[in-house]
C-alpha atoms as a PDB file:
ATOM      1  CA  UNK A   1     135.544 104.151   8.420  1.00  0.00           C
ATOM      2  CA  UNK A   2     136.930 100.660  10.481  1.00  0.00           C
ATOM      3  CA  UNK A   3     137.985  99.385   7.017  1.00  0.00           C
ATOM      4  CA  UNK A   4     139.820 102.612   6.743  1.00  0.00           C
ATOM      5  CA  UNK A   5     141.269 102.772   9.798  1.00  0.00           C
ATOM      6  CA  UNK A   6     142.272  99.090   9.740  1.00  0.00           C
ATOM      7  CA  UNK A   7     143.763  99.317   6.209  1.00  0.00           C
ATOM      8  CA  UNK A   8     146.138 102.885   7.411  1.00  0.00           C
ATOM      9  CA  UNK A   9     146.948 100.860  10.577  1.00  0.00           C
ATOM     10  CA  UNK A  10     147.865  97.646   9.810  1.00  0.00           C
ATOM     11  CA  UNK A  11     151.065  98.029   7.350  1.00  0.00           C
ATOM     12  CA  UNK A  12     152.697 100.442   9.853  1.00  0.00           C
ATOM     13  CA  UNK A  13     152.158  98.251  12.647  1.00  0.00           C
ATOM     14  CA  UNK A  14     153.945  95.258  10.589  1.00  0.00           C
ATOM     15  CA  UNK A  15     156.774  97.354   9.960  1.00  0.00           C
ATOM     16  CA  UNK A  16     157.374  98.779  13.661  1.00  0.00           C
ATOM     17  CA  UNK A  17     156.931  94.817  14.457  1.00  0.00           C
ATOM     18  CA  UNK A  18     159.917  94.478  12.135  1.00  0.00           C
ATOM     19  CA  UNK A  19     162.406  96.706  14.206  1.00  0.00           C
ATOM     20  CA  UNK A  20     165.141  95.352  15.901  1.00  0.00           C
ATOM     21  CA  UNK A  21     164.799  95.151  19.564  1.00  0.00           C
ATOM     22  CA  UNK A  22     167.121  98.389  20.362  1.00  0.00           C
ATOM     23  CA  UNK A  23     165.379 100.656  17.645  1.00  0.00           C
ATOM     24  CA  UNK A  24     161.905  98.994  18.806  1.00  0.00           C
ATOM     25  CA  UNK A  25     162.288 100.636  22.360  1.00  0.00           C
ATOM     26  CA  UNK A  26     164.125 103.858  21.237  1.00  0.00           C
ATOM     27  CA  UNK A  27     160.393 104.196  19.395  1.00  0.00           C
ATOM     28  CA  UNK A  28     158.549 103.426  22.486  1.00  0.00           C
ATOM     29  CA  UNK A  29     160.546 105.895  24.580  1.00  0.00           C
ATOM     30  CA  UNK A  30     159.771 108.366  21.911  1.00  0.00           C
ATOM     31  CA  UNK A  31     155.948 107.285  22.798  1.00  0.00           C
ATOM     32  CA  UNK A  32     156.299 107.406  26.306  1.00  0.00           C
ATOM     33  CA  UNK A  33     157.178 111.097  26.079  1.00  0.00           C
ATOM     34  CA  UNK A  34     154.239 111.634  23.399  1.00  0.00           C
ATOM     35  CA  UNK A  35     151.685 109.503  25.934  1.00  0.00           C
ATOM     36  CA  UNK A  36     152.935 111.084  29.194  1.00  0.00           C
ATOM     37  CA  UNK A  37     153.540 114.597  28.729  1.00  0.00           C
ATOM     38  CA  UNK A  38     151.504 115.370  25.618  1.00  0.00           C
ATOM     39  CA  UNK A  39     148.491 113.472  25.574  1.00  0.00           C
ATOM     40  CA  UNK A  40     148.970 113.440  29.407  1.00  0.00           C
ATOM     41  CA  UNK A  41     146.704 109.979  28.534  1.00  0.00           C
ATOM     42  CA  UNK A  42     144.007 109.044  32.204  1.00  0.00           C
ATOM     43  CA  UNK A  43     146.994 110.381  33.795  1.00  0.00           C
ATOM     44  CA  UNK A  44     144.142 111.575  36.498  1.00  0.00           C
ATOM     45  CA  UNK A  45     142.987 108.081  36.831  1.00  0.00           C
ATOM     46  CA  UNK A  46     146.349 106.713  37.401  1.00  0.00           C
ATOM     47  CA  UNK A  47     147.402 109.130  39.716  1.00  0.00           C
ATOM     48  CA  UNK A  48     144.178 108.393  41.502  1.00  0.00           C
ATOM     49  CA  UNK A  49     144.327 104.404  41.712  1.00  0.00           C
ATOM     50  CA  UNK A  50     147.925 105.234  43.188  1.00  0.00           C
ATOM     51  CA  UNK A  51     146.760 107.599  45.600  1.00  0.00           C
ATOM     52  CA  UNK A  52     144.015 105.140  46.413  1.00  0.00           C
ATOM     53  CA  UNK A  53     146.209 102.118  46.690  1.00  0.00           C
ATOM     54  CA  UNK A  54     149.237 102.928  48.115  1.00  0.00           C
ATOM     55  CA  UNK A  55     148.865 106.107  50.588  1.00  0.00           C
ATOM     56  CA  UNK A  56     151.756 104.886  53.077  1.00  0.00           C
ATOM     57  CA  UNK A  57     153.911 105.935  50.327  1.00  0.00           C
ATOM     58  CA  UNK A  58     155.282 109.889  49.971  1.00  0.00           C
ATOM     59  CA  UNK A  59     154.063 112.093  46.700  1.00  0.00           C
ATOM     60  CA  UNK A  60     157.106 111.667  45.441  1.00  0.00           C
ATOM     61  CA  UNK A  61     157.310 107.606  45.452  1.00  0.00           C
ATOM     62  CA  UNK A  62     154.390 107.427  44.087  1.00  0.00           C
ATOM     63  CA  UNK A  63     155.224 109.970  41.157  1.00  0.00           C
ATOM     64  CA  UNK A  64     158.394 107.896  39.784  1.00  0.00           C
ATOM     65  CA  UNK A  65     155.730 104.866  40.059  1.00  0.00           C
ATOM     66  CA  UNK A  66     153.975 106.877  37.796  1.00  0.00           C
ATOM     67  CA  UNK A  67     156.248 107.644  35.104  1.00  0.00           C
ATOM     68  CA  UNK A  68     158.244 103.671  35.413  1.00  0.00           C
ATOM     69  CA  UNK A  69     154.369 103.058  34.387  1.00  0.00           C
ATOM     70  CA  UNK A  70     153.643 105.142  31.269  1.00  0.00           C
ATOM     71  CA  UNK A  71     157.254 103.511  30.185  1.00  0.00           C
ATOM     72  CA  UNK A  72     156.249 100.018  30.518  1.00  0.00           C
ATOM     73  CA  UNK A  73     152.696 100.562  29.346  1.00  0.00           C
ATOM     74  CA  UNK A  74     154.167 102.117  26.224  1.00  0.00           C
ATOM     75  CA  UNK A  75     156.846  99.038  25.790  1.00  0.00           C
ATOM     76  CA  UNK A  76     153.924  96.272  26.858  1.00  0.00           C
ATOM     77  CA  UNK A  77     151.629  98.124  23.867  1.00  0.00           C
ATOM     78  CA  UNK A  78     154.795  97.748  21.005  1.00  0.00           C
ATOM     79  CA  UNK A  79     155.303  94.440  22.923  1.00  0.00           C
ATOM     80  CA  UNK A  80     152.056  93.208  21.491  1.00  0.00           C
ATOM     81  CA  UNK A  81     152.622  94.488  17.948  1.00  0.00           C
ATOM     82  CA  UNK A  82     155.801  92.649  18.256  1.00  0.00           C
ATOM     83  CA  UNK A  83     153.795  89.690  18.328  1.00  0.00           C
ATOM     84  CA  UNK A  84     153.063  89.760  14.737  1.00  0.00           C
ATOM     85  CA  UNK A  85     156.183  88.949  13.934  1.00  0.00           C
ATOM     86  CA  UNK A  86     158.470  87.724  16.166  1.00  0.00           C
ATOM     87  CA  UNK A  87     159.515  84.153  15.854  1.00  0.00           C
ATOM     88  CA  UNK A  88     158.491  81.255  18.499  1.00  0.00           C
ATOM     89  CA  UNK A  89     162.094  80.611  19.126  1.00  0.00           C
ATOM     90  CA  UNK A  90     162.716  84.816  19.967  1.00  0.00           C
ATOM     91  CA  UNK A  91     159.759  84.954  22.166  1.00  0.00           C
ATOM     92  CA  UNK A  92     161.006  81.725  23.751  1.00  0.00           C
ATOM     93  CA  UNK A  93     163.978  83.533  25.191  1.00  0.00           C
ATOM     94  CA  UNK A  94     162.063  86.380  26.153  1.00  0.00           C
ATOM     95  CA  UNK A  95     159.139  84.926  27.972  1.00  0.00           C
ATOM     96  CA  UNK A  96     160.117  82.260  30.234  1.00  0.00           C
ATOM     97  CA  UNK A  97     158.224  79.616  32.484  1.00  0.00           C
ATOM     98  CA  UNK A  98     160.535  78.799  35.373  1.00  0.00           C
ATOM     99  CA  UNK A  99     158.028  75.143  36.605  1.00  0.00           C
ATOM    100  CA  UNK A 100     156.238  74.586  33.200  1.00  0.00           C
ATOM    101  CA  UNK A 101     156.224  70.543  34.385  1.00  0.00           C
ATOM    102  CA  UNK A 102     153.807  71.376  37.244  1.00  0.00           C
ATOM    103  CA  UNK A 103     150.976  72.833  34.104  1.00  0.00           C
ATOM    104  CA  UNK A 104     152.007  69.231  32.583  1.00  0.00           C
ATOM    105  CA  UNK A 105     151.913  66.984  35.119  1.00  0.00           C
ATOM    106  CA  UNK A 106     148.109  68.765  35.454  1.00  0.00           C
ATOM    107  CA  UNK A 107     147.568  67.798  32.198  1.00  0.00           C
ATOM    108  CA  UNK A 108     148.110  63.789  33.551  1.00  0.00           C
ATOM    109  CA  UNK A 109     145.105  64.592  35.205  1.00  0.00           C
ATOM    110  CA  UNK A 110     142.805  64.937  32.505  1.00  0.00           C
ATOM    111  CA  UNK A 111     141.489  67.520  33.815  1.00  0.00           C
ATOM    112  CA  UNK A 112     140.732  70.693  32.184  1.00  0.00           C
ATOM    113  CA  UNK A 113     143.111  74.098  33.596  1.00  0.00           C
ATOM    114  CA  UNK A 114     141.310  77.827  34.501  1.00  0.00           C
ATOM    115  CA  UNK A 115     144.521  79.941  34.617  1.00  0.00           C
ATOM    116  CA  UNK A 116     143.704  82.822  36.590  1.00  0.00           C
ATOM    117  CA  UNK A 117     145.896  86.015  34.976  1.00  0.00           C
ATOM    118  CA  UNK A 118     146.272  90.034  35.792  1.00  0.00           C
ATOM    119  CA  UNK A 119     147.090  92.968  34.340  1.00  0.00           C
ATOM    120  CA  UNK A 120     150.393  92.673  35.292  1.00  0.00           C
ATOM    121  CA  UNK A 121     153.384  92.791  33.777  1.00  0.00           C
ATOM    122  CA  UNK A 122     152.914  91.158  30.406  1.00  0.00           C
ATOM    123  CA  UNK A 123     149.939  88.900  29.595  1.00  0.00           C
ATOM    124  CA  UNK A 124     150.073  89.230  25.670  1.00  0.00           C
ATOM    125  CA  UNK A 125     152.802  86.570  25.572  1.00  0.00           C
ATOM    126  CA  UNK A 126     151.440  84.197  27.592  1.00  0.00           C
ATOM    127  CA  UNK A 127     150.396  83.156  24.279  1.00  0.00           C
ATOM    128  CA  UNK A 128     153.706  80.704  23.668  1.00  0.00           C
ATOM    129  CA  UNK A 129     152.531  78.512  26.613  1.00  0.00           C
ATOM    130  CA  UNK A 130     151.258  76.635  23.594  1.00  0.00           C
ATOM    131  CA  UNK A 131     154.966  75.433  22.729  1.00  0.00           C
ATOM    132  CA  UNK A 132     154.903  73.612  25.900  1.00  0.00           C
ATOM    133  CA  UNK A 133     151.667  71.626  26.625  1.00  0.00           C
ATOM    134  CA  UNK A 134     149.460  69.371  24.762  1.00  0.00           C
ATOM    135  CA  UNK A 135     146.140  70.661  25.826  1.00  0.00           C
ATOM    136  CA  UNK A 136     144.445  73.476  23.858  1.00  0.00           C
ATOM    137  CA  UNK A 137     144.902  77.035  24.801  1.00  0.00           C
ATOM    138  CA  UNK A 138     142.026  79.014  24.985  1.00  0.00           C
ATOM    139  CA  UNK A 139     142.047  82.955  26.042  1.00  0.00           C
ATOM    140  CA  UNK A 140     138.849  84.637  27.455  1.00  0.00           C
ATOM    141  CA  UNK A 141     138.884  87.886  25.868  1.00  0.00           C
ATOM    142  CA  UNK A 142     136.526  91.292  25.576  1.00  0.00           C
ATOM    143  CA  UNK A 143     135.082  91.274  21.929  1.00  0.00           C
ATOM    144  CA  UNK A 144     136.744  94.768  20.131  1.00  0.00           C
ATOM    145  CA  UNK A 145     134.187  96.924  18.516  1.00  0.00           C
ATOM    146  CA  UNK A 146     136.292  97.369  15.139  1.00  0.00           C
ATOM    147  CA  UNK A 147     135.785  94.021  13.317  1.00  0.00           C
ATOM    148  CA  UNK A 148     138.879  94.204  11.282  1.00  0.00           C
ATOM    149  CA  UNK A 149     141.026  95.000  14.396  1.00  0.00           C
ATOM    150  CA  UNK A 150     139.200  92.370  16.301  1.00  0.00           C
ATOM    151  CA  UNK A 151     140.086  89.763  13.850  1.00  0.00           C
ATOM    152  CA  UNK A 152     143.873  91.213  13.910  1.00  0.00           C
ATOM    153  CA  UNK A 153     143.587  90.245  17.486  1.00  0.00           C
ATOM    154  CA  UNK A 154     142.468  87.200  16.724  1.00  0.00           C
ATOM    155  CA  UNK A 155     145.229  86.845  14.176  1.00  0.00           C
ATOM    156  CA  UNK A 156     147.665  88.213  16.788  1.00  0.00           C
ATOM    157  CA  UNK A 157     146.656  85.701  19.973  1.00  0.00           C
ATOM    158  CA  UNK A 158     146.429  82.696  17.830  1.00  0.00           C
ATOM    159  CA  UNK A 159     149.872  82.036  16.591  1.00  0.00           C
ATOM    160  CA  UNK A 160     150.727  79.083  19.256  1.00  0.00           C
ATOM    161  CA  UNK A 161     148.236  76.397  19.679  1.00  0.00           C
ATOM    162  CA  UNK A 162     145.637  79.026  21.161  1.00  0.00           C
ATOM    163  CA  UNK A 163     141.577  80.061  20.238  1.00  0.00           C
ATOM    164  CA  UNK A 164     140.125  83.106  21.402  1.00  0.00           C
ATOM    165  CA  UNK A 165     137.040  82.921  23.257  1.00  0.00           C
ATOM    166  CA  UNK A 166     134.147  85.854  23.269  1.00  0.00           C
ATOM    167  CA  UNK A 167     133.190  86.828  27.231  1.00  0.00           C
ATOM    168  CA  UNK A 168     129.737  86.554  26.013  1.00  0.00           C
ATOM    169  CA  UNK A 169     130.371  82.947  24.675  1.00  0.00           C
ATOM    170  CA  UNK A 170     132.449  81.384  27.160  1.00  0.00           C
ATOM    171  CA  UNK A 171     130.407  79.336  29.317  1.00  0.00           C
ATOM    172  CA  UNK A 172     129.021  77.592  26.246  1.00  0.00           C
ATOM    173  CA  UNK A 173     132.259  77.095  24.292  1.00  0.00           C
ATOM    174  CA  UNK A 174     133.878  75.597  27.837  1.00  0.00           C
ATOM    175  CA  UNK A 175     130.425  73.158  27.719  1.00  0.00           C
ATOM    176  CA  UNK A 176     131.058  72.426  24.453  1.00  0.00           C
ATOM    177  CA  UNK A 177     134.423  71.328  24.698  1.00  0.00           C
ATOM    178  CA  UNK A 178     133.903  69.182  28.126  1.00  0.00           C
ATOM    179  CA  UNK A 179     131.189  67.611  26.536  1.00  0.00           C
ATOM    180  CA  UNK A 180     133.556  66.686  23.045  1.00  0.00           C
ATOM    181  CA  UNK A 181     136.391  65.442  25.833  1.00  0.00           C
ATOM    182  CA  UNK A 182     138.399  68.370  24.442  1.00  0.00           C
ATOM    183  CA  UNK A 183     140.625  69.291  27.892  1.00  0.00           C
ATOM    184  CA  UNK A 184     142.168  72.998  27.661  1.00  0.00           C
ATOM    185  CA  UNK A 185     143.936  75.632  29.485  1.00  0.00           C
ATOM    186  CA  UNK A 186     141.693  78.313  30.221  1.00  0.00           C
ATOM    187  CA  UNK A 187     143.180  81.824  30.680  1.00  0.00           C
ATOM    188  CA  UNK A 188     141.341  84.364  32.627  1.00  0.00           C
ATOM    189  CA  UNK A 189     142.307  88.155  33.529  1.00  0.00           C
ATOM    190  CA  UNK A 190     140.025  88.180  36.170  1.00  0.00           C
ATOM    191  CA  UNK A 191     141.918  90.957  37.964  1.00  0.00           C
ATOM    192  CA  UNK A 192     139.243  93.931  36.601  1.00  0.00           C
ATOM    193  CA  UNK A 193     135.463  95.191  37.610  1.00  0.00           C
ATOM    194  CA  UNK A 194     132.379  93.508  36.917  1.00  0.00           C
ATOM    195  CA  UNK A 195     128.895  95.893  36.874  1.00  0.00           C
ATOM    196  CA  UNK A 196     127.723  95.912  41.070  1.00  0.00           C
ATOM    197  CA  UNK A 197     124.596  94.019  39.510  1.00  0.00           C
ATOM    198  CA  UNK A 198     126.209  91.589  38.286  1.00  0.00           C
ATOM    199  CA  UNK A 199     128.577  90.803  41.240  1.00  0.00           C
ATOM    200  CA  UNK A 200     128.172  88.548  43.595  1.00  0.00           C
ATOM    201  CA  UNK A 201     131.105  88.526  45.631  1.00  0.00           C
ATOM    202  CA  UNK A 202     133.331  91.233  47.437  1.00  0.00           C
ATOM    203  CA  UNK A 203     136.548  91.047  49.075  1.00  0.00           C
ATOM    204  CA  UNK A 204     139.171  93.829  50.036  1.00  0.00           C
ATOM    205  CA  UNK A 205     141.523  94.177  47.304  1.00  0.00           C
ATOM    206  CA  UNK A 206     144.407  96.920  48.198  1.00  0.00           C
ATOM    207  CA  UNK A 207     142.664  97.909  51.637  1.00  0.00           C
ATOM    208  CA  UNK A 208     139.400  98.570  49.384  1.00  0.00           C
ATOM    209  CA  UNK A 209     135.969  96.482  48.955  1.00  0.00           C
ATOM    210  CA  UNK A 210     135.384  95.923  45.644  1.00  0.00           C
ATOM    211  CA  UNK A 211     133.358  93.425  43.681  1.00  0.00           C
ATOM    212  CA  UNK A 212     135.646  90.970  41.935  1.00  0.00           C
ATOM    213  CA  UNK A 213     134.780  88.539  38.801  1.00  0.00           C
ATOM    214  CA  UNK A 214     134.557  84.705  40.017  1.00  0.00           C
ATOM    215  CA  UNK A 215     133.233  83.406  36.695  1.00  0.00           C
ATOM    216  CA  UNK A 216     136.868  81.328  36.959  1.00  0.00           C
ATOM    217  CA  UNK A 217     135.825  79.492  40.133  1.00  0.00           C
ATOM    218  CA  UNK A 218     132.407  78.925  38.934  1.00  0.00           C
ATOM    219  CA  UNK A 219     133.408  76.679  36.040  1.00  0.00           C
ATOM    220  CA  UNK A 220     136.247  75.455  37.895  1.00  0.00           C
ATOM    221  CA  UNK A 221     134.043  73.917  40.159  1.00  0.00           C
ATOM    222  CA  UNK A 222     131.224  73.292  38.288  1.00  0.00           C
ATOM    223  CA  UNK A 223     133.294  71.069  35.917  1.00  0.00           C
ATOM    224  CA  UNK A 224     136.219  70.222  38.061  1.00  0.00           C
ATOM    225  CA  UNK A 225     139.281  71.805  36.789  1.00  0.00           C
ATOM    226  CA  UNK A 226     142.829  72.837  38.292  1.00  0.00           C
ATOM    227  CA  UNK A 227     142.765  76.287  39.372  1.00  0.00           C
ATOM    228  CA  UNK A 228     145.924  78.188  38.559  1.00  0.00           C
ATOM    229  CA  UNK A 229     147.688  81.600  39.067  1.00  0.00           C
ATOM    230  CA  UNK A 230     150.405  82.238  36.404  1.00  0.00           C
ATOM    231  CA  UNK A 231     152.904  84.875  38.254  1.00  0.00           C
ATOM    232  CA  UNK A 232     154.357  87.073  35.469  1.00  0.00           C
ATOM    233  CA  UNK A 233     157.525  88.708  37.063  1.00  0.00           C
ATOM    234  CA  UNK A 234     159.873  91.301  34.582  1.00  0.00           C
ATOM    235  CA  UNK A 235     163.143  90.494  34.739  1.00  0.00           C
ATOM    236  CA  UNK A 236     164.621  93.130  32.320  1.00  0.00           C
ATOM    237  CA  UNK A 237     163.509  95.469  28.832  1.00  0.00           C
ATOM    238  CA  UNK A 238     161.629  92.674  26.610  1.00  0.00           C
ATOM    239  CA  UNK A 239     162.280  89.945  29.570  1.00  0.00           C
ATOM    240  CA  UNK A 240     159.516  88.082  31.439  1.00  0.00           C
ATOM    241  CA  UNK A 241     160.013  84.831  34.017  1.00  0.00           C
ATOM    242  CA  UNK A 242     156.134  82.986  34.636  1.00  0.00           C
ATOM    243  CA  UNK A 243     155.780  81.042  37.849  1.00  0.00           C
ATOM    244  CA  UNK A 244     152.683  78.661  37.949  1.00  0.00           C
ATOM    245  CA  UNK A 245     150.616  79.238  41.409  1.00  0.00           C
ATOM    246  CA  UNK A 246     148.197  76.026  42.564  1.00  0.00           C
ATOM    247  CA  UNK A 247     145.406  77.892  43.867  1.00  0.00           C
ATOM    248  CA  UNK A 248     143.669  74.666  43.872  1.00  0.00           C
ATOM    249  CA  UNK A 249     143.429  70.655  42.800  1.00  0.00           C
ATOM    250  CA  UNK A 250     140.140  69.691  43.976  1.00  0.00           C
ATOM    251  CA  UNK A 251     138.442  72.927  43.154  1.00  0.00           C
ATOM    252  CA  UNK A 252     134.416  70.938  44.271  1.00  0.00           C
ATOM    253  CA  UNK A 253     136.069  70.835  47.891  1.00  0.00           C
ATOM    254  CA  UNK A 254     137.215  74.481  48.569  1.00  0.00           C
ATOM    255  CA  UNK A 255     134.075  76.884  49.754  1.00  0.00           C
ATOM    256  CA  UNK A 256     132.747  79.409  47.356  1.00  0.00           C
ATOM    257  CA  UNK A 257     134.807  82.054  46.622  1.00  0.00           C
ATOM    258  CA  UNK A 258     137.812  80.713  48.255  1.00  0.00           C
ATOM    259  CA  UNK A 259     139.568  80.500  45.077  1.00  0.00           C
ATOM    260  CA  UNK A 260     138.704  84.141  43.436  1.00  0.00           C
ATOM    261  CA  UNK A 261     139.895  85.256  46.995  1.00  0.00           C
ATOM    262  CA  UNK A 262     143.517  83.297  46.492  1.00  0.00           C
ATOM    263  CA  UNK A 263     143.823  84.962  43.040  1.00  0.00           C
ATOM    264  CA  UNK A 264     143.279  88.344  44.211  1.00  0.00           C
ATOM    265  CA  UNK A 265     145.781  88.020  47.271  1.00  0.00           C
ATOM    266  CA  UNK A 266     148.509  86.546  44.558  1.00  0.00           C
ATOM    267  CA  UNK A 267     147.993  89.265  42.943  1.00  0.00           C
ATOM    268  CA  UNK A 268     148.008  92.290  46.134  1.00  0.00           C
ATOM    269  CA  UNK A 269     151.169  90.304  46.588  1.00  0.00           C
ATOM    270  CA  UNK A 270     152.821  91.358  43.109  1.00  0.00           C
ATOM    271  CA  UNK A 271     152.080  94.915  42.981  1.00  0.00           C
ATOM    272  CA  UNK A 272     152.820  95.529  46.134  1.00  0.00           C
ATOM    273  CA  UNK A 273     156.755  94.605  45.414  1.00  0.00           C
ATOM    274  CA  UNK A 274     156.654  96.510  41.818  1.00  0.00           C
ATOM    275  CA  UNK A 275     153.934  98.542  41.314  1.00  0.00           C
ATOM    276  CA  UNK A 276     154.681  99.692  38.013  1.00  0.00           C
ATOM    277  CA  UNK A 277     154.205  96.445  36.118  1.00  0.00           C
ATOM    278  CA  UNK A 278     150.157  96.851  37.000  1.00  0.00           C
ATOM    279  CA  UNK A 279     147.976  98.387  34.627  1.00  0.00           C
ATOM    280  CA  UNK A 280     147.093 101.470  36.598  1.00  0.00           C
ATOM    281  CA  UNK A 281     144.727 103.219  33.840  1.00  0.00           C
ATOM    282  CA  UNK A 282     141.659 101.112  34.206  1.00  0.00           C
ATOM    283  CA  UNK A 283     139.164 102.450  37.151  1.00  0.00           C
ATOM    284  CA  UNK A 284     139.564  99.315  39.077  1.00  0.00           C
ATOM    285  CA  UNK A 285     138.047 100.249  42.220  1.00  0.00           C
ATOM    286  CA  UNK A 286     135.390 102.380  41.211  1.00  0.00           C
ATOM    287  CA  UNK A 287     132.666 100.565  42.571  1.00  0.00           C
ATOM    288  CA  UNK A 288     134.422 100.855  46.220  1.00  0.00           C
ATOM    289  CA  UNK A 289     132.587 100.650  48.958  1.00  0.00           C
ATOM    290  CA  UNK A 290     129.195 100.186  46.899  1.00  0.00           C
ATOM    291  CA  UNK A 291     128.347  96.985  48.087  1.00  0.00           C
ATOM    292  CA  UNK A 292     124.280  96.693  47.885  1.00  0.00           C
ATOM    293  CA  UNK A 293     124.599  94.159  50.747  1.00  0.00           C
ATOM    294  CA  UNK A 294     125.832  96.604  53.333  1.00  0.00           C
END
C-alpha cells in the first residue's frame, strides 16, 4: 500500500513542482481554502496554542493570525515540493543569508557548527546553505514511516552538499564524524516537545513551562562546537532573508542549559513580531505545567 501510495504521489508532485511561481500559489490558495474551511485541518489545536500563547490579544487578532497561518502553511508545504525542482540559482534569489561570512569565518575555527532552527517561517530551504560553506551539512530529522516517501525526503533535503541524519542515530553519526576529522554544520529544530521522561530541562517558553529538547547543547559542549541560531525572517510570497545568531563560541564555558535557554528566547522573540510564520498545528505545550520536579 506505501509503494502504491508513493508511486500515485510522486509524478503529481513533480509536475506541481514544475509550475511557474504565479500558477504555483494560485494552487496553494486553492489549498488553503480546501485545508481551512473544508478539512477545517487541527484547526482546534491551532486555535488553542493561540489562545494559549498570546491572550493579550482580542478574538479577533488572533483569528486573522489564524487564517495568515493556514495560507503560509499551505505555501511552506508546495514550497517543499518546489524543492524537487527548482534550480540552485532560483532558490538562491529566494532564500537569502544576509551575514553568511560570520558561518565561514566559524568554519576558520575548525570547529564543528550545531545550528539551532524552528518551525518558523521556512526551514525546508535552509538546505542551499550548502552553496556557501565548505563544511558538510547535515540535518537532524524524524525518520517517516513510509519508506518510499522517506527516501523522497531524503532525495528532496540532499540536493546541496547536505546528509540526513536519523534522531535515533545522531549522537553516533556526530561521533563518527569528529572522530574521522569530518567538521559539519549541524541543523537542529529543536523548537518542539520531547516525552516529560525524557526531559531534563524546563524553561518558560510563551509565559508557559514546558520541557524543551537540549540534545543541541549537549553535543555542543561535549565536543566543542559553535552554537548557532539561524533567524529565518519572510520578506514576501516565495521570499526568505536568514540572519545567523551566536548563541555561543566557547560552548564548555557557558552553564548547562544556558544555550537551549538562548535558542528558545530567539525564538519567543520571532513569533512574537509575526506570529503567523510559526507552525501553530503541533501541540507544543502540551506537557505545560507537568514538570515531575515541582
Amino acid at each position: 500500500m506505501n509503494f502504491i501510495i508513493y508511486i500515485v504521489a510522486y509524478p503529481l508532485l513533480w509536475l506541481l513542482s514544475k509550475l511557474p511561481f504565479p500558477v504555483f500559489y494560485l494552487v496553494s490558495d486553492c489549498l488553503f481554502v480546501l485545508v481551512f474551511h473544508v478539512i477545517r485541518y487541527r484547526r482546534k489545536t491551532v486555535q488553542e496554542n493561540l489562545r494559549m500563547t498570546l491572550p493579550h490579544l482580542s478574538d479577533a487578532e488572533r483569528q486573522t493570525i489564524e487564517r495568515r497561518f493556514y495560507h503560509y502553511m499551505c505555501d511552506m508545504f508546495l514550497e517543499m515540493v518546489k524543492t524537487l525542482t527548482i534550480s540552485k540559482e532560483e532558490m538562491s534569489k529566494r532564500y537569502v543569508f544576509t551575514n553568511i561570512e560570520m558561518l565561514q569565518e566559524l568554519e576558520k575555527t575548525n570547529k564543528s557548527i550545531i545550528l539551532f532552527c524552528a518551525h518558523y517561517a521556512s526551514w525546508e530551504w535552509i538546505i542551499i546553505l550548502g552553496k556557501y560553506i565548505n563544511y558538510k551539512g547535515f540535518g537532524i530529522y524524524k525518520k517517516i514511516q513510509n519508506p518510499y516517501f522517506d527516501k523522497l525526503i531524503h532525495q528532496i533535503r540532499s540536493r546541496f552538499n547536505a546528509e540526513l541524519i536519523d534522531t535515533s542515530h545522531t549522537i553516533k553519526a556526530v561521533l563518527g564524524n569528529e572522530s574521522k576529522g569530518i567538521k559539519g554544520v549541524y541543523v537542529f529544530v529543536s523548537d518542539q516537545s520531547p516525552m516529560v521522561e525524557d526531559a531534563n530541562f524546563w524553561m518558560n517558553f510563551m509565559n508557559m513551562e514546558v520541557p524543551v529538547h537540549t540534545g543541541g547543547e549537549a553535543l555542543a559542549k561535549k565536543l566543542d562546537m559553535h552554537a548557532v541560531y539561524l533567524k529565518v525572517e519572510r520578506v514576501g510570497r516565495g521570499y526568505y532573508q536568514s540572519t545567523f545568531v551566536s548563541l555561543a563560541e566557547e560552548t564548555k564555558q557557558v552553564p548547562n542549559y544556558e544555550i537551549t535557554a538562548r535558542f528558545i528566547r530567539e525564538v519567543e522573540k520571532q513569533i512574537y513580531q509575526a506570529p503567523e510564520y510559526y507552525f501553530w498545528t503541533h501541540k507544543r505545550w502540551k506537557h505545560r505545567g507537568k514538570n515531575p520536579k515541582k
